[in-house]
PDB file of N, CA and C in Angstrom:
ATOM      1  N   UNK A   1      14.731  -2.385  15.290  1.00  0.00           N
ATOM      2  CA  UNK A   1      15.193  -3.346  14.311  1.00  0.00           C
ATOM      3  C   UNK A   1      16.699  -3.531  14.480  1.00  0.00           C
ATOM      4  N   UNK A   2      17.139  -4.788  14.269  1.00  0.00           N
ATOM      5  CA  UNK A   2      18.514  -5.175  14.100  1.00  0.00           C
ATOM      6  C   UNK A   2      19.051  -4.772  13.194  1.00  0.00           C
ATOM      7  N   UNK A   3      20.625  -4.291  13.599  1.00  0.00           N
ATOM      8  CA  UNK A   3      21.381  -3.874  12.372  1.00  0.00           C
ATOM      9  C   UNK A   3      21.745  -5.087  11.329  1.00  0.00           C
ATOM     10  N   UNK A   4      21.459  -5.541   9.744  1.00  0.00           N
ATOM     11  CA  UNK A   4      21.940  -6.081   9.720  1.00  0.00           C
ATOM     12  C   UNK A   4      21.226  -7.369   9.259  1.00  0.00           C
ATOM     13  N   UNK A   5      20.127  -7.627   9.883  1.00  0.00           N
ATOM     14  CA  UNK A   5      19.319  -8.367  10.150  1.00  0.00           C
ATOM     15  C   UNK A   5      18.955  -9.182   8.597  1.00  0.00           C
ATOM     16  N   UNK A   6      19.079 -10.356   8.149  1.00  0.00           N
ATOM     17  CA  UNK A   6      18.472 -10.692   6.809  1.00  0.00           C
ATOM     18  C   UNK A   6      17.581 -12.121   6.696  1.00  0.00           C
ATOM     19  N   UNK A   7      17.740 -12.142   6.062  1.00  0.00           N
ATOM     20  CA  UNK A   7      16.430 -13.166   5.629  1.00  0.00           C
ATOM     21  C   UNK A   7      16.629 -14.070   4.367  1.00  0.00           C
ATOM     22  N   UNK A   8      17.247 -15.259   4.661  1.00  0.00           N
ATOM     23  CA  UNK A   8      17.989 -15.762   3.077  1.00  0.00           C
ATOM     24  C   UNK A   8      19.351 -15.129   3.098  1.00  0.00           C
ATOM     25  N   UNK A   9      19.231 -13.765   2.997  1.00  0.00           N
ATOM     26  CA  UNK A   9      20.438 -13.186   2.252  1.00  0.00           C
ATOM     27  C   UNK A   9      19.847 -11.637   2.162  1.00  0.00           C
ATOM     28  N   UNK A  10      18.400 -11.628   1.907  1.00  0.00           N
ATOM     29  CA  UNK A  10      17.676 -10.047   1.843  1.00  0.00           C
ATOM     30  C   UNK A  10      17.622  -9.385   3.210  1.00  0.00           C
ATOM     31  N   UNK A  11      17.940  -8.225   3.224  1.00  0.00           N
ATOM     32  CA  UNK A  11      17.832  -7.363   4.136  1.00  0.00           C
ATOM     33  C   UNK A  11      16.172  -7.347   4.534  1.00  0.00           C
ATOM     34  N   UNK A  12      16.358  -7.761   5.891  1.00  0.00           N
ATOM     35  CA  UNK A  12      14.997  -7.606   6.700  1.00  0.00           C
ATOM     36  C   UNK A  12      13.777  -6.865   5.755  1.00  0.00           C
ATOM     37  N   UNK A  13      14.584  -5.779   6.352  1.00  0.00           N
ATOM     38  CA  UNK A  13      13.696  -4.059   5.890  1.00  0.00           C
ATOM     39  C   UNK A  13      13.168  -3.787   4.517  1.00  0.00           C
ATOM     40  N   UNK A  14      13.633  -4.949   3.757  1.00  0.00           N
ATOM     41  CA  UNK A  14      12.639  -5.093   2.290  1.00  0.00           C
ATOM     42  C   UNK A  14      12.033  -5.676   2.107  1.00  0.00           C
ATOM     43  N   UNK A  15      11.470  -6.719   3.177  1.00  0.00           N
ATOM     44  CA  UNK A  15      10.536  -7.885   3.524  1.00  0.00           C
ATOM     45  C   UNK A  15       9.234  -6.994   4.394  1.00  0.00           C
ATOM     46  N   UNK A  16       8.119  -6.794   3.990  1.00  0.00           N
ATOM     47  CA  UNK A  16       7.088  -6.312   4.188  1.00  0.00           C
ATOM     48  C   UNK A  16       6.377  -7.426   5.203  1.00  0.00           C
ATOM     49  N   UNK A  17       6.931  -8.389   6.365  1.00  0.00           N
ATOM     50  CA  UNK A  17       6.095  -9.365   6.983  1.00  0.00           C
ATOM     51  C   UNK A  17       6.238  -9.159   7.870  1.00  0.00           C
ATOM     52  N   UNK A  18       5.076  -9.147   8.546  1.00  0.00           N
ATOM     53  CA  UNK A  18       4.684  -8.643  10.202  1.00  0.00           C
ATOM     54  C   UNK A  18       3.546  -8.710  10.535  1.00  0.00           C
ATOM     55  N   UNK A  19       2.960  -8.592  11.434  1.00  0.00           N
ATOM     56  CA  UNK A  19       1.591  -8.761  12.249  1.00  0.00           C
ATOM     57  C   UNK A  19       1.444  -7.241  12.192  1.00  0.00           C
ATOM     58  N   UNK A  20      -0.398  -7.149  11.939  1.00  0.00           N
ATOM     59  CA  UNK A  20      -1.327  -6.117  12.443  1.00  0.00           C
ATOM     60  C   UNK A  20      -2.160  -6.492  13.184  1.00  0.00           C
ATOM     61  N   UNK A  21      -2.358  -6.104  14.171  1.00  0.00           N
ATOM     62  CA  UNK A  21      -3.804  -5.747  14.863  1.00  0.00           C
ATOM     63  C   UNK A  21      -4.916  -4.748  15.285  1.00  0.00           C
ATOM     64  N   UNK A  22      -5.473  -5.524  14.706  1.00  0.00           N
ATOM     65  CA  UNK A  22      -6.730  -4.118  14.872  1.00  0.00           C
ATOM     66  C   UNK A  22      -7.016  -3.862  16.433  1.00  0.00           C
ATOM     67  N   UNK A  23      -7.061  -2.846  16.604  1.00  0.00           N
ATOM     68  CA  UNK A  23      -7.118  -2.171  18.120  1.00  0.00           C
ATOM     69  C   UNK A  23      -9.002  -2.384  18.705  1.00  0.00           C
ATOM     70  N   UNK A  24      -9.238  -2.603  17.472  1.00  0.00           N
ATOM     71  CA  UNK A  24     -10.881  -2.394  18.035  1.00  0.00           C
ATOM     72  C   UNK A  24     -10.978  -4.191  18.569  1.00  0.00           C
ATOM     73  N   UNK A  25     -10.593  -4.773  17.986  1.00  0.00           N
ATOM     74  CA  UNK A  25     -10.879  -6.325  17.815  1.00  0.00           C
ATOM     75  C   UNK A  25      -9.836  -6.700  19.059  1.00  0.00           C
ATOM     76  N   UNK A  26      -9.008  -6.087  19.399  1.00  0.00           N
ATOM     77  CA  UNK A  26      -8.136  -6.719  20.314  1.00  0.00           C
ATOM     78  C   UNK A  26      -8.553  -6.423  21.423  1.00  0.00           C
ATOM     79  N   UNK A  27      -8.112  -7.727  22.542  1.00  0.00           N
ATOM     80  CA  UNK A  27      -8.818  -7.625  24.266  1.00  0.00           C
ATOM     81  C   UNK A  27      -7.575  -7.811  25.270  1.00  0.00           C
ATOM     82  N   UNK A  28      -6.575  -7.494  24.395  1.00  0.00           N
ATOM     83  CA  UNK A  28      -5.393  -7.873  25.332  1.00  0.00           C
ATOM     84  C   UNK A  28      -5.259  -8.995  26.172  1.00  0.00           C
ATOM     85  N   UNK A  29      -5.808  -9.982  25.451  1.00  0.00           N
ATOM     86  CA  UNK A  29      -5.576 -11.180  26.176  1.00  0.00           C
ATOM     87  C   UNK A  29      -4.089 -12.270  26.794  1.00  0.00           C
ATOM     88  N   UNK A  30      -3.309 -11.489  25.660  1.00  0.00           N
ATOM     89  CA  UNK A  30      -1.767 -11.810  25.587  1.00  0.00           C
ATOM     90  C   UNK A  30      -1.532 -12.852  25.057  1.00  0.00           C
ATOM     91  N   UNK A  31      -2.527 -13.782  24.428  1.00  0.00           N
ATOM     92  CA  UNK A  31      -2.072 -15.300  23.965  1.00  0.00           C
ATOM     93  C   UNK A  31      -0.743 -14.609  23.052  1.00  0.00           C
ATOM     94  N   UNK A  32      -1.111 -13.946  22.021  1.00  0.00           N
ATOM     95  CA  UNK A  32       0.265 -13.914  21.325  1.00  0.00           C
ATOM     96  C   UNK A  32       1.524 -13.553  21.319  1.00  0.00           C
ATOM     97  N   UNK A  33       1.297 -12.571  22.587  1.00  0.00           N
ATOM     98  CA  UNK A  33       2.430 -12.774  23.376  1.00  0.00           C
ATOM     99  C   UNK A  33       3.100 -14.122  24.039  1.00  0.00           C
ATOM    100  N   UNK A  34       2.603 -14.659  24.550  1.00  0.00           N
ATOM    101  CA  UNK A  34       2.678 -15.805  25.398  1.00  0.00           C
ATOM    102  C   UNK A  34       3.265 -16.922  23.866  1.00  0.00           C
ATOM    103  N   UNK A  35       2.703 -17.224  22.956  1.00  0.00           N
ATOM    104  CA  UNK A  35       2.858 -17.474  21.893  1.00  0.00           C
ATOM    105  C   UNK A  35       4.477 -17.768  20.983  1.00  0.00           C
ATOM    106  N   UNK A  36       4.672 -16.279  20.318  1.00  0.00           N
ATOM    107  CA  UNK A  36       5.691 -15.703  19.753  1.00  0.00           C
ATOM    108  C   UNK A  36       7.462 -15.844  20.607  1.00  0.00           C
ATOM    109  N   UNK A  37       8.108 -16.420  20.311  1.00  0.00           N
ATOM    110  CA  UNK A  37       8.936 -16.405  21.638  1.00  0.00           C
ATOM    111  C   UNK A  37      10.130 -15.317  21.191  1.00  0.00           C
ATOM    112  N   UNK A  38      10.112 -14.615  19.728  1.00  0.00           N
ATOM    113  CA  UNK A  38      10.594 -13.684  19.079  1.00  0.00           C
ATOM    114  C   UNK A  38      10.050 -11.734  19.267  1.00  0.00           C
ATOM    115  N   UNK A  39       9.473 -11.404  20.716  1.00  0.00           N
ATOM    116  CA  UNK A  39       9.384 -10.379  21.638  1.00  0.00           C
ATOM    117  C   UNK A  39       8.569  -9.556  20.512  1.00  0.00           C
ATOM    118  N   UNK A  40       7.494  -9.814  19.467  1.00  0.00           N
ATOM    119  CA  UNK A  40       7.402  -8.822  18.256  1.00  0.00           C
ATOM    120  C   UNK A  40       6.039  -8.301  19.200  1.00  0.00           C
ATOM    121  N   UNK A  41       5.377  -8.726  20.542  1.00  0.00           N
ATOM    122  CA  UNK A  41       4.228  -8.381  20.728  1.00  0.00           C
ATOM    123  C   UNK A  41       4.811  -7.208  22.095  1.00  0.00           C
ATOM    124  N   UNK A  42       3.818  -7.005  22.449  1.00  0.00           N
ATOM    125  CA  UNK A  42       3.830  -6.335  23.837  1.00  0.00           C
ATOM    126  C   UNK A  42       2.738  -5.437  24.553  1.00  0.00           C
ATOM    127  N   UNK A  43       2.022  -5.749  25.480  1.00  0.00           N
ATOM    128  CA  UNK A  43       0.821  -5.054  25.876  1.00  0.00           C
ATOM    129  C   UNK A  43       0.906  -3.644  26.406  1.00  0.00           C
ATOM    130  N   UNK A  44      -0.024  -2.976  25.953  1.00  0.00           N
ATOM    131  CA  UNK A  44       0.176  -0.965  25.932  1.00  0.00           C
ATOM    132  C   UNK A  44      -0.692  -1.512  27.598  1.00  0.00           C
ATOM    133  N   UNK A  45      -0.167  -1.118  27.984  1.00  0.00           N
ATOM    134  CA  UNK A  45      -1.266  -1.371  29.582  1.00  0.00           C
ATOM    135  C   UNK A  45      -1.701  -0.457  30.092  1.00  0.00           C
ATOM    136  N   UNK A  46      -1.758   1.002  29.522  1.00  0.00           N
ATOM    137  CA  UNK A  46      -2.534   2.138  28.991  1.00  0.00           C
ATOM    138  C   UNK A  46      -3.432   1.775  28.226  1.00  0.00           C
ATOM    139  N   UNK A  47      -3.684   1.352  27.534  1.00  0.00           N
ATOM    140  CA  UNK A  47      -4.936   1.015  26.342  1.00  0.00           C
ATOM    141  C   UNK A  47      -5.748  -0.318  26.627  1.00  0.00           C
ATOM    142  N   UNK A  48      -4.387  -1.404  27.421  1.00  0.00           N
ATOM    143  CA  UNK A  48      -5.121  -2.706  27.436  1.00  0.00           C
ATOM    144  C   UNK A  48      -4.967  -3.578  26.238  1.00  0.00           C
ATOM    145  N   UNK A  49      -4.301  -3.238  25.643  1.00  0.00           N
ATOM    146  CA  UNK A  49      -4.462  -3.656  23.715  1.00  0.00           C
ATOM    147  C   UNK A  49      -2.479  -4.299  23.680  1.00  0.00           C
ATOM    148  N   UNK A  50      -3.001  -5.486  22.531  1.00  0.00           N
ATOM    149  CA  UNK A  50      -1.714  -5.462  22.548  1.00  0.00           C
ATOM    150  C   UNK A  50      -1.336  -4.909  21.142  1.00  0.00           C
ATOM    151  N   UNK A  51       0.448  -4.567  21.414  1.00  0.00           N
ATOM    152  CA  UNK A  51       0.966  -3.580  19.711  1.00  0.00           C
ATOM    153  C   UNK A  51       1.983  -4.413  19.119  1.00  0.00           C
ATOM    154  N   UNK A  52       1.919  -4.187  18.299  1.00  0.00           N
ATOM    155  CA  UNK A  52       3.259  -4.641  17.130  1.00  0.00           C
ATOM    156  C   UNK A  52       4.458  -4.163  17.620  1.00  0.00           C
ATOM    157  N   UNK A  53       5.690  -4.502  18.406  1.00  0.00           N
ATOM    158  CA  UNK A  53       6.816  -3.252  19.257  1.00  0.00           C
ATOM    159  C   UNK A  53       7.724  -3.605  18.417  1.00  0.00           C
ATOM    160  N   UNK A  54       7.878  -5.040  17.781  1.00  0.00           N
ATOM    161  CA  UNK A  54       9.074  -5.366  16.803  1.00  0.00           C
ATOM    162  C   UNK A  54       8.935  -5.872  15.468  1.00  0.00           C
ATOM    163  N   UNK A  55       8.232  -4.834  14.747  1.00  0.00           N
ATOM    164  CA  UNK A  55       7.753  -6.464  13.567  1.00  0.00           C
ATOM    165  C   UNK A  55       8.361  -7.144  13.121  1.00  0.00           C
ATOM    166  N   UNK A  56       9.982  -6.585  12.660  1.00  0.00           N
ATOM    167  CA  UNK A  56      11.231  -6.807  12.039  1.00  0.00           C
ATOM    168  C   UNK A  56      11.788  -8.316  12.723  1.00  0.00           C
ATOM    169  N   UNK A  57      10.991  -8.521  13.885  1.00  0.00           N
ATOM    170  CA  UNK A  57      11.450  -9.944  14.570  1.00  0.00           C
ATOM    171  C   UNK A  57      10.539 -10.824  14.137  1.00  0.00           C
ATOM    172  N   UNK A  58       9.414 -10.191  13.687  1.00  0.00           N
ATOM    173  CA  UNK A  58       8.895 -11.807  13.365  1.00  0.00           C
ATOM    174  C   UNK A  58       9.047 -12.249  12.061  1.00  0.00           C
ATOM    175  N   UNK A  59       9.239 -13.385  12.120  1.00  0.00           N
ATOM    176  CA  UNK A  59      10.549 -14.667  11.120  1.00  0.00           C
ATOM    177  C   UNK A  59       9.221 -14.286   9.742  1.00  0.00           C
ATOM    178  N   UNK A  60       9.658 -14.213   9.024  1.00  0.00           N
ATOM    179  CA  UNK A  60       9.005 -14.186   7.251  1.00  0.00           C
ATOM    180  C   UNK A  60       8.326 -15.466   7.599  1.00  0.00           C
ATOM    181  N   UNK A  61       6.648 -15.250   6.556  1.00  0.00           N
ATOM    182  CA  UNK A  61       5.951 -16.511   6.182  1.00  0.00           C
ATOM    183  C   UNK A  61       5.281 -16.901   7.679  1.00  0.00           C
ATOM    184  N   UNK A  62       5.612 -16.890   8.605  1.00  0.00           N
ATOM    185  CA  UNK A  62       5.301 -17.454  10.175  1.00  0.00           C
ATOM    186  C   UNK A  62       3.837 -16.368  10.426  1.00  0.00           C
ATOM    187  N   UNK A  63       2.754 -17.173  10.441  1.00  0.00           N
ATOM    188  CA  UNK A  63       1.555 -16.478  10.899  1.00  0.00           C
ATOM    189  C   UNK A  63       0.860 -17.287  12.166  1.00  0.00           C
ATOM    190  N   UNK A  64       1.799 -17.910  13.055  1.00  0.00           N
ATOM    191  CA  UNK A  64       1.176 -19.269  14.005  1.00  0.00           C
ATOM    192  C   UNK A  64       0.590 -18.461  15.098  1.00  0.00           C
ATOM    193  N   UNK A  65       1.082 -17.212  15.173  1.00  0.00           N
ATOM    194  CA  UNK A  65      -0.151 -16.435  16.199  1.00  0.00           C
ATOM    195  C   UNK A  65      -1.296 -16.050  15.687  1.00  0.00           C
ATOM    196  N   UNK A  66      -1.831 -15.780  14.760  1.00  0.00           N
ATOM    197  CA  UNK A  66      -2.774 -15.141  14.100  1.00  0.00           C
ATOM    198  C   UNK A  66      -4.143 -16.263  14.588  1.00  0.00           C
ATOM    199  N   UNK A  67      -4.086 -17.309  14.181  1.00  0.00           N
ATOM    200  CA  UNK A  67      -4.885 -18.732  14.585  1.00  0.00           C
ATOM    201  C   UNK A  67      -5.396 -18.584  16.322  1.00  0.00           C
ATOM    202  N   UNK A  68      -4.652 -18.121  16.927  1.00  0.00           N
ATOM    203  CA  UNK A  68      -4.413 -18.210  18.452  1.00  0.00           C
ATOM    204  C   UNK A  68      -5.094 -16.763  18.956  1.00  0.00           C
ATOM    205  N   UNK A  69      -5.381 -16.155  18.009  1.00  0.00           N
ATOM    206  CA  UNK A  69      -6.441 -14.653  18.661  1.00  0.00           C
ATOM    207  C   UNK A  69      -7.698 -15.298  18.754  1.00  0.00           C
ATOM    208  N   UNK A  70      -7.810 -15.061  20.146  1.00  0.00           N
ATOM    209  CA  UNK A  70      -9.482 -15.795  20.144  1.00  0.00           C
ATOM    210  C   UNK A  70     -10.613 -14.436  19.157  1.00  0.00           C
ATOM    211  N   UNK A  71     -10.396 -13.078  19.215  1.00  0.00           N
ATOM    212  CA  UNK A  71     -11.108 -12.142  18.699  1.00  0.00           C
ATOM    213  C   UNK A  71     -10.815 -12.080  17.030  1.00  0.00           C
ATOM    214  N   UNK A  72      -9.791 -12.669  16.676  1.00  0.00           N
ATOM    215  CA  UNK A  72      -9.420 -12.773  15.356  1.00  0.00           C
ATOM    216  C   UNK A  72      -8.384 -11.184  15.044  1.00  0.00           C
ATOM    217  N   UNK A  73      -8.104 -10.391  15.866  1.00  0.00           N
ATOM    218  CA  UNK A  73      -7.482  -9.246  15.797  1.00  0.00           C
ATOM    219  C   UNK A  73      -6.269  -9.155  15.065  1.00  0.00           C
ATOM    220  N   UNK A  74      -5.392 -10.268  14.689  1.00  0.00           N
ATOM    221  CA  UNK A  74      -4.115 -10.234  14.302  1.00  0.00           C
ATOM    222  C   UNK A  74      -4.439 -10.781  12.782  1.00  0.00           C
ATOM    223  N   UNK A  75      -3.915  -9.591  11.969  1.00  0.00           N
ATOM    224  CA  UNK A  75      -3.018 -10.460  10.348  1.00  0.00           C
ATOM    225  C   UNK A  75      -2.147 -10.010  10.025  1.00  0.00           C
ATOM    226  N   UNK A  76      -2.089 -10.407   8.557  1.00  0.00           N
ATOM    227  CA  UNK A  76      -1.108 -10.514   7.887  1.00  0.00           C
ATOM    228  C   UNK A  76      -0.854 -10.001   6.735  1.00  0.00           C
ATOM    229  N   UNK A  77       0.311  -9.800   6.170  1.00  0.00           N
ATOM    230  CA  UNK A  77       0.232  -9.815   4.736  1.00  0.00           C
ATOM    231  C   UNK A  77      -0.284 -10.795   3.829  1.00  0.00           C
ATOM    232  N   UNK A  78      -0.465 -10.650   2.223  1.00  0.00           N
ATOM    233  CA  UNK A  78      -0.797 -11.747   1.823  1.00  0.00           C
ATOM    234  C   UNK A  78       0.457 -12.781   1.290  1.00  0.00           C
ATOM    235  N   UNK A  79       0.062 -13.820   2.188  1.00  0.00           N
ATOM    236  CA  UNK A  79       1.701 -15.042   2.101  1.00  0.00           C
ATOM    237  C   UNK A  79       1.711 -15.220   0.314  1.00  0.00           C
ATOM    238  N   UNK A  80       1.153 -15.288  -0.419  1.00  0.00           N
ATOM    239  CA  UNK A  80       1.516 -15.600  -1.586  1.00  0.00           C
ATOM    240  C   UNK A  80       2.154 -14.473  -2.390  1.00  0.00           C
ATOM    241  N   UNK A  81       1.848 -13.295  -2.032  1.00  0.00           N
ATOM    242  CA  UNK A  81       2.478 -12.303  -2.510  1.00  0.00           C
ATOM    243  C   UNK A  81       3.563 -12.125  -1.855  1.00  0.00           C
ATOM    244  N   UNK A  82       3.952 -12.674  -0.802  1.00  0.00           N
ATOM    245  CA  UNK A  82       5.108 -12.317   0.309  1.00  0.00           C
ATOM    246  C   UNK A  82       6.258 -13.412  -0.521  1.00  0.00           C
ATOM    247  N   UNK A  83       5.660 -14.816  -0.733  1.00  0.00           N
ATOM    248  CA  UNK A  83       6.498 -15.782  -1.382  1.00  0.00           C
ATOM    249  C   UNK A  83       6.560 -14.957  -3.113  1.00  0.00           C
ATOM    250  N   UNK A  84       5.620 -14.404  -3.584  1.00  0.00           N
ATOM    251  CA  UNK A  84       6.694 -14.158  -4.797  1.00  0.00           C
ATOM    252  C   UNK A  84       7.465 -12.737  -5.457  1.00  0.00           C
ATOM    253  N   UNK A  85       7.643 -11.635  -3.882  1.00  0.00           N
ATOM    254  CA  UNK A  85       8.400 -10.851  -3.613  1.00  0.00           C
ATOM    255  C   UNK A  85       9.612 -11.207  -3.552  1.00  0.00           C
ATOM    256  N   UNK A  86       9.868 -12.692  -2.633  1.00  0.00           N
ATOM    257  CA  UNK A  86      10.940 -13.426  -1.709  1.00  0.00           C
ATOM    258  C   UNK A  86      11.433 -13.897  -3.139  1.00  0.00           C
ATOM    259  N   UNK A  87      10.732 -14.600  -4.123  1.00  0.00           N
ATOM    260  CA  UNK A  87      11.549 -15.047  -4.884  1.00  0.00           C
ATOM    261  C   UNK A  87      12.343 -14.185  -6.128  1.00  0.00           C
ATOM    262  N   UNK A  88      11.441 -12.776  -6.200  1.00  0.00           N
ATOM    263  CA  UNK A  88      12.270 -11.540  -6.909  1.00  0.00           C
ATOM    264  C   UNK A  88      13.640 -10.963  -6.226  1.00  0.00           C
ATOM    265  N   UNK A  89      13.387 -10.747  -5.305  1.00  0.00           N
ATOM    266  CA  UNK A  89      14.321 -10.220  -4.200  1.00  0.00           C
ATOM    267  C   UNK A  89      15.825 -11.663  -4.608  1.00  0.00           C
ATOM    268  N   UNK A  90      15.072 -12.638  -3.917  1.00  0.00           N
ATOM    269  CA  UNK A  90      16.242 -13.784  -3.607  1.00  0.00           C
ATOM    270  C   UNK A  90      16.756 -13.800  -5.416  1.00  0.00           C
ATOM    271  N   UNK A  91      16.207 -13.403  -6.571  1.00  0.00           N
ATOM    272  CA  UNK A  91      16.447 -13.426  -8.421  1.00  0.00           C
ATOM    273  C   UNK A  91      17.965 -12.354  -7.990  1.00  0.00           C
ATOM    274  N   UNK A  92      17.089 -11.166  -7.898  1.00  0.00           N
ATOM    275  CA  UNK A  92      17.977  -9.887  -8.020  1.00  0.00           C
ATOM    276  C   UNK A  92      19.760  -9.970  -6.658  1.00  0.00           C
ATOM    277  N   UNK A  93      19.475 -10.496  -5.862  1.00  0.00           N
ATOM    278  CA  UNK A  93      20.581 -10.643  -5.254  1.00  0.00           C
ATOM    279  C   UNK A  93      21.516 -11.627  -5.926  1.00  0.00           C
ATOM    280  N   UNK A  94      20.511 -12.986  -6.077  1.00  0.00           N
ATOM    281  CA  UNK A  94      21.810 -13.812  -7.342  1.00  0.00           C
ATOM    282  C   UNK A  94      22.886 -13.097  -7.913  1.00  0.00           C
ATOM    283  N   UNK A  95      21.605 -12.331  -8.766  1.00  0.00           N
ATOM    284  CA  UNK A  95      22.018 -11.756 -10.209  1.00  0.00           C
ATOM    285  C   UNK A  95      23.121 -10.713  -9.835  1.00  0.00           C
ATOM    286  N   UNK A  96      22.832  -9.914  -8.676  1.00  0.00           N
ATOM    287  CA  UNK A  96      23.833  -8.727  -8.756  1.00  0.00           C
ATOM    288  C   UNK A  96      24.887  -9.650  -7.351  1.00  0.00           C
ATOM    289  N   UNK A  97      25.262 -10.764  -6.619  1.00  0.00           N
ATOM    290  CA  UNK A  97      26.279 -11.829  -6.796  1.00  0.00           C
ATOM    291  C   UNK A  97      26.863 -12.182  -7.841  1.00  0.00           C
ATOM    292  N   UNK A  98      26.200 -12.702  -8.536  1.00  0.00           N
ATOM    293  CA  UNK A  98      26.965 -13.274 -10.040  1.00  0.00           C
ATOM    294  C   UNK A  98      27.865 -12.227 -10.902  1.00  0.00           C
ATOM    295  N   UNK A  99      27.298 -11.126 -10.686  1.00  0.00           N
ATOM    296  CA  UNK A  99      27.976  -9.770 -11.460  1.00  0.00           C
ATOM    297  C   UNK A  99      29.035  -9.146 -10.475  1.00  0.00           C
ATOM    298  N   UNK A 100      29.293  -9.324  -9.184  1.00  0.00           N
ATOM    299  CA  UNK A 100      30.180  -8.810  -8.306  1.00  0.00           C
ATOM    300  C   UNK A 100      31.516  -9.480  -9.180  1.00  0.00           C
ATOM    301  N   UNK A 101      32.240  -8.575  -9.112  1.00  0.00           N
ATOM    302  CA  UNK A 101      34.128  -8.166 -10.016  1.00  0.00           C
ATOM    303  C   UNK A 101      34.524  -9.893  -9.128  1.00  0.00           C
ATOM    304  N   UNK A 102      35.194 -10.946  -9.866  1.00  0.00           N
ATOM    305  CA  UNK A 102      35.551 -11.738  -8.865  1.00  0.00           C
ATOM    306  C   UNK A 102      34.695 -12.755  -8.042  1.00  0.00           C
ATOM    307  N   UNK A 103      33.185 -12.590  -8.697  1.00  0.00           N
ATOM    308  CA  UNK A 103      32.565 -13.612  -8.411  1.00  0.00           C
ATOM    309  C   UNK A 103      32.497 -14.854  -9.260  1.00  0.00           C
ATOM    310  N   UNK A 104      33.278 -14.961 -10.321  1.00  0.00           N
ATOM    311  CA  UNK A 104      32.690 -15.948 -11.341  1.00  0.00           C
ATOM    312  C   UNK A 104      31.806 -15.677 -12.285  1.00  0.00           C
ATOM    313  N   UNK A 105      31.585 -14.733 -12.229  1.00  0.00           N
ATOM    314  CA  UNK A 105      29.991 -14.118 -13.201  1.00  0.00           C
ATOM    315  C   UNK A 105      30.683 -13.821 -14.546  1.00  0.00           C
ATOM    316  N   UNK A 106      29.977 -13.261 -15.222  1.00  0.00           N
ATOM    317  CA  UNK A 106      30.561 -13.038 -16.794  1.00  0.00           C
ATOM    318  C   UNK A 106      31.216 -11.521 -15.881  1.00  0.00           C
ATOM    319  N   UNK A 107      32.268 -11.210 -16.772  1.00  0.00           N
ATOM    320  CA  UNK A 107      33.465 -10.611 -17.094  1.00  0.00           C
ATOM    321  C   UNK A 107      32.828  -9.262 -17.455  1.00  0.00           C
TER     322      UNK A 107
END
């Protein structure tokens, strides 16, 4: 993971979005590799299977590989719960902006 890395304004690493794949369902076909142009895939070529190597790279909300598993092997979190995490998260950073000494916030 990137140092640093955010999303809006939220730190990556409190954003729960990334790809799983089930190992049984996967044939290492590589579409989603081939796919993703953000390096989050990569084939174990010991196993034949492909793994999750970066999840932290793949962009929030973005599930356009998942469609593209011909075995159906890849998901997700659930996007509606992901959108109203994003909008607690994106509340609480406002809020503790607005309260920073010198932001304009109440006094």
């Amino acid at each position: 993971m990137a140092a640093g890395r955010t999303y809006l304004g939220i730190a990556r690493e409190l954003i729960p979005w990334a790809p799983t794949i089930d190992p049984d369902a996967c044939i290492g076909c590589g579409d989603c590799l081939e796919m993703c142009p953000n390096n989050v895939f990569v084939l174990d070529e010991d196993e034949g299977k492909m793994k999750v190597a970066t999840p932290d790279n793949c962009v929030v909300l973005c599930d356009k590989c998942g469609p593209l598993c011909p075995t159906e092997a890849i998901s997700f979190p659930d996007k509606e719960e992901t959108k109203r995490l994003l909008q607690r998260l994106l509340r609480e950073l406002r809020e503790k902006t607005l309260a920073a000494p010198g932001a304009g916030g109440a006094p």
